[in-house]
C-alpha atoms as a PDB file:
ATOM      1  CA  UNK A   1       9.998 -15.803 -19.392  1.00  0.00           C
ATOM      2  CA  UNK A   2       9.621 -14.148 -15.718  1.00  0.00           C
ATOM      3  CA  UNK A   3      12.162 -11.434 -14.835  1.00  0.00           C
ATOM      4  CA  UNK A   4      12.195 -11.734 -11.239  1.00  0.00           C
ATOM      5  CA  UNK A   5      13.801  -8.683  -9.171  1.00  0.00           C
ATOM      6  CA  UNK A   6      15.230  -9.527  -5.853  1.00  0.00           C
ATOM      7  CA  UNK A   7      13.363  -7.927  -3.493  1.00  0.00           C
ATOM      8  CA  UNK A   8      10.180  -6.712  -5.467  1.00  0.00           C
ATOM      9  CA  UNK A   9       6.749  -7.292  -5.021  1.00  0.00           C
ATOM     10  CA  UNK A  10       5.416  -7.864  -8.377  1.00  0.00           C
ATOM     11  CA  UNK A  11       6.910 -10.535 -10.763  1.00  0.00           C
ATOM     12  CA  UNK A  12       7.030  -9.117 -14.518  1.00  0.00           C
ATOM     13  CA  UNK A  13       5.995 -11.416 -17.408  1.00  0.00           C
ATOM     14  CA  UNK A  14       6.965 -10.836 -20.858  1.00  0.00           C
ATOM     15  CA  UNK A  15       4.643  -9.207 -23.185  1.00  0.00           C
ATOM     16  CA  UNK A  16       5.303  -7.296 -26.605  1.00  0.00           C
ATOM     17  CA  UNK A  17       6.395  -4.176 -26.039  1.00  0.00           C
ATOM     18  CA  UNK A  18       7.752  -4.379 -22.145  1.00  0.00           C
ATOM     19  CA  UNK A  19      11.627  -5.217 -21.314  1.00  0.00           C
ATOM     20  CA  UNK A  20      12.672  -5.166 -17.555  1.00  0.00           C
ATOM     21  CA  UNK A  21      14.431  -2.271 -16.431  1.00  0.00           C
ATOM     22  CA  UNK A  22      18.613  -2.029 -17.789  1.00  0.00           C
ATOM     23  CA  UNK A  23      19.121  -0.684 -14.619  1.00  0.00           C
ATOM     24  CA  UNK A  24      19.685  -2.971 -11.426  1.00  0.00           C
ATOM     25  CA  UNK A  25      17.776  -2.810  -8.785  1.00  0.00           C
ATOM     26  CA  UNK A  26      18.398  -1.301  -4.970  1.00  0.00           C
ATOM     27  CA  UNK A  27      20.094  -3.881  -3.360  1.00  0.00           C
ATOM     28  CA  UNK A  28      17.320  -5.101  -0.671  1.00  0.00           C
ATOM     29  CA  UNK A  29      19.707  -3.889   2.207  1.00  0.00           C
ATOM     30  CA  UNK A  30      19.002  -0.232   1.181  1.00  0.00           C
ATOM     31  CA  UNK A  31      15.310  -0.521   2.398  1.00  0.00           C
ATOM     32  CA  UNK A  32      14.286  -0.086   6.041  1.00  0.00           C
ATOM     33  CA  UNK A  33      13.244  -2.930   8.323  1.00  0.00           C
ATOM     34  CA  UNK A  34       9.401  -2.800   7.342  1.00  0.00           C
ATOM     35  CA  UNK A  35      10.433  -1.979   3.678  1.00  0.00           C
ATOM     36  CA  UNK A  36       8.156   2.438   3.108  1.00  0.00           C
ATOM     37  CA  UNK A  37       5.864   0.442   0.308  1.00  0.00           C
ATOM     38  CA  UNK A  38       4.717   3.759  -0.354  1.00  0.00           C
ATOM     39  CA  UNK A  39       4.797   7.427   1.515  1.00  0.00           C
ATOM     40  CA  UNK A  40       7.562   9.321   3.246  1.00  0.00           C
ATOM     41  CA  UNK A  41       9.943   7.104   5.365  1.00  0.00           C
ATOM     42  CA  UNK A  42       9.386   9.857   8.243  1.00  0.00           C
ATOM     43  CA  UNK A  43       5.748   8.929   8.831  1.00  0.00           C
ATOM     44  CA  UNK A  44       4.606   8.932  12.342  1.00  0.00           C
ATOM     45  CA  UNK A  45       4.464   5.083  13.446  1.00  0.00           C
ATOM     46  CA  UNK A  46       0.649   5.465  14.479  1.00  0.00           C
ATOM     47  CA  UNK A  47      -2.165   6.709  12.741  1.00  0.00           C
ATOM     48  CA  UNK A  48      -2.800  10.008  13.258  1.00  0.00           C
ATOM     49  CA  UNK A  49      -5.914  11.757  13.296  1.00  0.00           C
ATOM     50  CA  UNK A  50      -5.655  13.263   9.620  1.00  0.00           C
ATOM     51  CA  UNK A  51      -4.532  10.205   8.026  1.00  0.00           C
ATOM     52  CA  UNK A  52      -8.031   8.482  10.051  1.00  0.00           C
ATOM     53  CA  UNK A  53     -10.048  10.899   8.798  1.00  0.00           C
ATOM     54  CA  UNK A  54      -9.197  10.419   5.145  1.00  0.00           C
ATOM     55  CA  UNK A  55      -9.402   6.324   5.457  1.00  0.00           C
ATOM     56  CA  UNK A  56     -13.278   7.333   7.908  1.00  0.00           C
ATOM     57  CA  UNK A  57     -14.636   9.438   4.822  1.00  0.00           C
ATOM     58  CA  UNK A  58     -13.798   6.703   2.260  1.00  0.00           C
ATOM     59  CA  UNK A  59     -15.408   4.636   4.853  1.00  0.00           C
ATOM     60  CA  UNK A  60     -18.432   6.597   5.186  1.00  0.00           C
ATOM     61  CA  UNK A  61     -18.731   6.776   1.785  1.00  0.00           C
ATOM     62  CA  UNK A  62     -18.910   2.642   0.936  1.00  0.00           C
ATOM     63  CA  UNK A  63     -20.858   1.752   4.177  1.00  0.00           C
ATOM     64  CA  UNK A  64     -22.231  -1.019   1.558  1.00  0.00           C
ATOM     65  CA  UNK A  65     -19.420  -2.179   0.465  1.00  0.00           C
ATOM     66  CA  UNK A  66     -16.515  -1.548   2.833  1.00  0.00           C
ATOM     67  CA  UNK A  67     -13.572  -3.325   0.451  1.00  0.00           C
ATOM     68  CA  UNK A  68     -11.155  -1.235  -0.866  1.00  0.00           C
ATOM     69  CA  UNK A  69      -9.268  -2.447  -4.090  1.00  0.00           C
ATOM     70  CA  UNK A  70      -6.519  -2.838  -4.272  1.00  0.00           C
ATOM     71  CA  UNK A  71      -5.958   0.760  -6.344  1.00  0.00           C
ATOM     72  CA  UNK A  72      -7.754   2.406  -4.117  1.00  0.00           C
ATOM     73  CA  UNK A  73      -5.861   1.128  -1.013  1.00  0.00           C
ATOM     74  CA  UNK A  74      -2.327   2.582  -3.077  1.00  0.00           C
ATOM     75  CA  UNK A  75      -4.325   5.833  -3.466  1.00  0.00           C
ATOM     76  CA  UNK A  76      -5.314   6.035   0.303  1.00  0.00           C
ATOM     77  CA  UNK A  77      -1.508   4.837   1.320  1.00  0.00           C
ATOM     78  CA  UNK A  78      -0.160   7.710  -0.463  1.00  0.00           C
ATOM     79  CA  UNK A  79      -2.821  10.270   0.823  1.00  0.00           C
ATOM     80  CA  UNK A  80      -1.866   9.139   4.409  1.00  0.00           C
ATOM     81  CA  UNK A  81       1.350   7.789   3.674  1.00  0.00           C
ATOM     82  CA  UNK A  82       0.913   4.630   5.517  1.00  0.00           C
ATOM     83  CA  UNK A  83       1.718   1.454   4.305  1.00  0.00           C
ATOM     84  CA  UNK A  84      -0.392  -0.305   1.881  1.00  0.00           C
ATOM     85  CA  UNK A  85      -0.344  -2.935   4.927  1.00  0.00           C
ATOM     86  CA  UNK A  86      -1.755  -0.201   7.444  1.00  0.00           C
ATOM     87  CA  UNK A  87      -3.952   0.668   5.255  1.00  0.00           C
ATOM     88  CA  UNK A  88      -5.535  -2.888   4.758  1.00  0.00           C
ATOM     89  CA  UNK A  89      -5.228  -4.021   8.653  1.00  0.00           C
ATOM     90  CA  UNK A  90      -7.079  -0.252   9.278  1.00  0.00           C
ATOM     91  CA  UNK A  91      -9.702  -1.190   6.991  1.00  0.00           C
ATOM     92  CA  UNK A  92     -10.272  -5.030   8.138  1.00  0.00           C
ATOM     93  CA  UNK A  93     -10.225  -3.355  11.701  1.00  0.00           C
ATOM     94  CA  UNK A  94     -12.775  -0.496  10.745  1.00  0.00           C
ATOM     95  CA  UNK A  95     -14.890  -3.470   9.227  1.00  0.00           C
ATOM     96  CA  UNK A  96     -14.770  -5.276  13.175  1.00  0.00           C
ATOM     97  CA  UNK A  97     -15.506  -2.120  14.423  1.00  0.00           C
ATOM     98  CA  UNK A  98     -18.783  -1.167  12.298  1.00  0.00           C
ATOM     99  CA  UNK A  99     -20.409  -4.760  13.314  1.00  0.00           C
ATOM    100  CA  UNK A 100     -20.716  -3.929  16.833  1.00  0.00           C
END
């Protein structure tokens, strides 16, 4: 059986031990256009320079492998508190970037 939660990301799937929340979910109205995945909903709309300089020294750390997971995206999203989507289209931009 799939539990499927109007508006959420993730489906959930039935496994011993795990029920879907008793509680209803936020209506999907109650989000912002752009729906904060993760981080404060006050963020600055650009990047800033602190939140680049976090996503550069995770960079400069994998110059051989450039691919965040997908775990380490959420981390870096809630260290800059961008969106996991920023984060990604940063990264895949970054990537462009470092080929020149």
């Amino acid at each position: 059986m799939k539990a499927e939660v109007p508006g959420a990301q993730y489906e959930l799937k039935d496994s011993p031990g795990v029920q879907p929340p008793a509680f209803p979910p936020p209506h999907p109205a109650f989000y912002p256009y752009g729906q904060y995945q993760f981080g404060d909903p006050s963020r600055p709309k650009n990047a800033t320079r602190e939140s680049t300089s976090t996503l550069k020294a995770w960079l400069n750390e994998h110059r051989k492998n450039p691919y965040p997971t997908k775990g380490e995206k959420i981390m870096l999203a809630i260290i800059t508190k961008m969106t996991l989507t920023q984060v990604s289209t940063w990264y895949a931009s970054a990537r462009r970037r470092l080929k020149k």
